[in-house]
N, C-alpha and C. Protein backbone atom coordinates (compact mmCIF):
# COMPACT_ATOMS: atom_id res chain seq x y z
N UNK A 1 -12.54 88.65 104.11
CA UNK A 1 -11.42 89.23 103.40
C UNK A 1 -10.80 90.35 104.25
N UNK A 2 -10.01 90.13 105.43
CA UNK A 2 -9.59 91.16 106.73
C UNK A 2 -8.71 92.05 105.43
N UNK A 3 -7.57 91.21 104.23
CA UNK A 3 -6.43 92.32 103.91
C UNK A 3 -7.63 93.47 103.22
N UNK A 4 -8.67 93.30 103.10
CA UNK A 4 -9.49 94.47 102.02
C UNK A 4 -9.68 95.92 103.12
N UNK A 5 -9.46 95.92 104.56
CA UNK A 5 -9.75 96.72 105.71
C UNK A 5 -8.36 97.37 105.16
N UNK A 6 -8.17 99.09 105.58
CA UNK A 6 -7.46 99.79 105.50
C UNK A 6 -6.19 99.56 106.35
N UNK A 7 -5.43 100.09 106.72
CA UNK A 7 -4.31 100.09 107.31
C UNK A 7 -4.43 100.93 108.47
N UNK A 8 -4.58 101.01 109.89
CA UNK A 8 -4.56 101.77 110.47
C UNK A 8 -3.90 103.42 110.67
N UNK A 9 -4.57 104.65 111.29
CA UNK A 9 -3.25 105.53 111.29
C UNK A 9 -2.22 105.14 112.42
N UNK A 10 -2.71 104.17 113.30
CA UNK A 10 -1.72 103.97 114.35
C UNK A 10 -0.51 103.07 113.93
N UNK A 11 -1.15 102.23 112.56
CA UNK A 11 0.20 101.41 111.90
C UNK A 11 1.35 101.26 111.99
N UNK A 12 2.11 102.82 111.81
CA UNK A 12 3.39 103.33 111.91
C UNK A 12 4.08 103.10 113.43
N UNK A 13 2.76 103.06 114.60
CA UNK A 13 3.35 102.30 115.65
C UNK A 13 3.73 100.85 116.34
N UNK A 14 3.19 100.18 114.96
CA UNK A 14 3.39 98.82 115.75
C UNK A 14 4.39 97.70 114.70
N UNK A 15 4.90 96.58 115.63
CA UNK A 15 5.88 95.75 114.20
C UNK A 15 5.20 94.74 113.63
N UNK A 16 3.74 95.20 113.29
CA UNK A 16 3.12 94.14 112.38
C UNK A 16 1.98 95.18 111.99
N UNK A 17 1.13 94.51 110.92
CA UNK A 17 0.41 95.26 109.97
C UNK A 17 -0.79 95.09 111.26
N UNK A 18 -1.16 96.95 111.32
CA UNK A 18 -2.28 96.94 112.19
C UNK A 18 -3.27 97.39 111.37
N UNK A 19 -5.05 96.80 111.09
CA UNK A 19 -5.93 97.37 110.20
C UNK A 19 -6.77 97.49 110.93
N UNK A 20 -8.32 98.57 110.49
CA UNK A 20 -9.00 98.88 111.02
C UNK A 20 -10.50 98.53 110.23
N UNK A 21 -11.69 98.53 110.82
CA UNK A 21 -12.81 98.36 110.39
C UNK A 21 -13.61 99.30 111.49
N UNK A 22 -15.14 100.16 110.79
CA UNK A 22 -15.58 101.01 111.36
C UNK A 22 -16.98 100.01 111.01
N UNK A 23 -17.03 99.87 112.04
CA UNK A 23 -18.83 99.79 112.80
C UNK A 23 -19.48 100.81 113.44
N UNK A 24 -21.24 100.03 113.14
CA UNK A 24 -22.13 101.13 114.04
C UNK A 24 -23.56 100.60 113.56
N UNK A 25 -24.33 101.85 113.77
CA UNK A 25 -25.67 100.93 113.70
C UNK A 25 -26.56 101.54 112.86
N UNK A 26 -27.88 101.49 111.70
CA UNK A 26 -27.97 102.42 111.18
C UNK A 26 -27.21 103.04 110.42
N UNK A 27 -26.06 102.15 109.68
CA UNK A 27 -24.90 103.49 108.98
C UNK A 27 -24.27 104.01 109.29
N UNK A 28 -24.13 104.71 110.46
CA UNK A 28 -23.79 105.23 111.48
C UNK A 28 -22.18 104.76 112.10
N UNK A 29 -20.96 105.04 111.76
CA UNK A 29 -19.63 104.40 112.03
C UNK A 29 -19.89 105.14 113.58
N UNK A 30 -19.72 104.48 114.58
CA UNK A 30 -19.53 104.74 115.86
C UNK A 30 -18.47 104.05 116.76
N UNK A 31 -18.03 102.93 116.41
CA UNK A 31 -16.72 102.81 116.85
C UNK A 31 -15.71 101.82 115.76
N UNK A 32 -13.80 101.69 116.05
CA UNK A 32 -13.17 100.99 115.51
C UNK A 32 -12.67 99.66 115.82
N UNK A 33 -12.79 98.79 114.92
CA UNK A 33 -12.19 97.75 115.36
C UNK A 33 -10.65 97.34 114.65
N UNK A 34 -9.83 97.21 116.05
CA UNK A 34 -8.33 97.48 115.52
C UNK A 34 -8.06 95.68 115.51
N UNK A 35 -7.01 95.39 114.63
CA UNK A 35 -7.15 94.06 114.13
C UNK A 35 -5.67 93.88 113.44
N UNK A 36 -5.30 92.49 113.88
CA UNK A 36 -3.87 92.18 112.76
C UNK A 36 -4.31 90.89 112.15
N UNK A 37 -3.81 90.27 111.26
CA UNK A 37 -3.84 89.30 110.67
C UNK A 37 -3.31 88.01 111.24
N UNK A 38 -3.11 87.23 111.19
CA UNK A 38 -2.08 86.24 112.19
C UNK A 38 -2.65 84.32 110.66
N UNK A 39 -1.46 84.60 110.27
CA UNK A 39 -1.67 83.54 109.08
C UNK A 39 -3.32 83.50 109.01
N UNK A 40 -4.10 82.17 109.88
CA UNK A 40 -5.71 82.43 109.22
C UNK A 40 -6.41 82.74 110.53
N UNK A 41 -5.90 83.51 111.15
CA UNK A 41 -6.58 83.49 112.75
C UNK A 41 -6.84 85.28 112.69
N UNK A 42 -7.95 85.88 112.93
CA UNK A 42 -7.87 87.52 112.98
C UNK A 42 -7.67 87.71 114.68
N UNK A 43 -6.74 88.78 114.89
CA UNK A 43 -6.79 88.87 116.40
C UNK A 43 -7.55 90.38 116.73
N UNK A 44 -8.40 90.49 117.65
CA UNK A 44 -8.52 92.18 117.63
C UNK A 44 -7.84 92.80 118.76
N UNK A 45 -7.69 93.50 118.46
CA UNK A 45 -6.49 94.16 119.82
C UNK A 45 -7.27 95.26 120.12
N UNK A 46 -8.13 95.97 119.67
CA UNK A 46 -8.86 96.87 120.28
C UNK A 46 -10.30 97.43 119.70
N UNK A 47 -11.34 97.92 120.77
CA UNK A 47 -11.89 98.15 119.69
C UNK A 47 -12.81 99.73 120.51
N UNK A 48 -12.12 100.73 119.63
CA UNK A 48 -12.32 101.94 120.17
C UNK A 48 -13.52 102.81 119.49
N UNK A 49 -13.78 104.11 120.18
CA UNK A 49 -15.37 105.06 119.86
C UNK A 49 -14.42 106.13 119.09
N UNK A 50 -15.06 106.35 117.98
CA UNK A 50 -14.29 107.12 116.77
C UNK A 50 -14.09 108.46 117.23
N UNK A 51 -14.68 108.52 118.70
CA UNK A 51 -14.10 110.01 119.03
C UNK A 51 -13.04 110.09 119.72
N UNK A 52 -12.49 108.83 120.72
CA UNK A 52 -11.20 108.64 121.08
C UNK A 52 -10.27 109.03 120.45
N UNK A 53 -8.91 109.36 121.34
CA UNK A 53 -7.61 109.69 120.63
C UNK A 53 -7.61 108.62 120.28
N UNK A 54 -6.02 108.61 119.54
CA UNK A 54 -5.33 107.67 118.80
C UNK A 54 -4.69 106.77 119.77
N UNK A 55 -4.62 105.56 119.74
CA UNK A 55 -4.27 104.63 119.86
C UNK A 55 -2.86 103.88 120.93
N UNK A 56 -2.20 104.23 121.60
CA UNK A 56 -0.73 104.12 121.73
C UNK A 56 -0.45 102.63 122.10
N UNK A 57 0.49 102.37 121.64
CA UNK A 57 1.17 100.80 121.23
C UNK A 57 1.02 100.19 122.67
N UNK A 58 0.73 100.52 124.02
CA UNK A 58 0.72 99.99 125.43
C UNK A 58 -1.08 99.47 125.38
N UNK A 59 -1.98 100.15 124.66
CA UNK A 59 -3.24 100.26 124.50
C UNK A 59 -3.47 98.62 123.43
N UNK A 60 -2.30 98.17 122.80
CA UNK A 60 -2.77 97.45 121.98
C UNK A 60 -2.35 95.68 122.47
N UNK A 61 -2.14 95.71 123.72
CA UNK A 61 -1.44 94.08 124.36
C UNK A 61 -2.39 93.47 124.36
């Protein structure tokens, strides 16, 4: 169920719905996985350490 993942904060930069999911190990969220929808196909476009900056739209090809 990818639409139940939040909406990214980088969202506002891109022209399609960008969402996020936080992994790790132990409970432990240690990094993001950045993700769009694509009819039934999930694509990930990135998948960053939650201490990284934010995101910029060149970061997501």
């Amino acid at each position: 169920m990818p639409e139940s993942y939040p909406f990214a904060s980088e969202n506002h930069k891109t022209p399609y719905e960008l969402r996020e999911m936080h992994v790790g190990l132990s409970g432990k969220t240690t990094h993001r996985v950045l993700f769009r929808i694509q009819s039934d196909t999930i694509e990930v476009l990135a998948i960053r350490h939650v201490a990284s900056d934010s995101v910029q739209s060149d970061d997501l090809a």
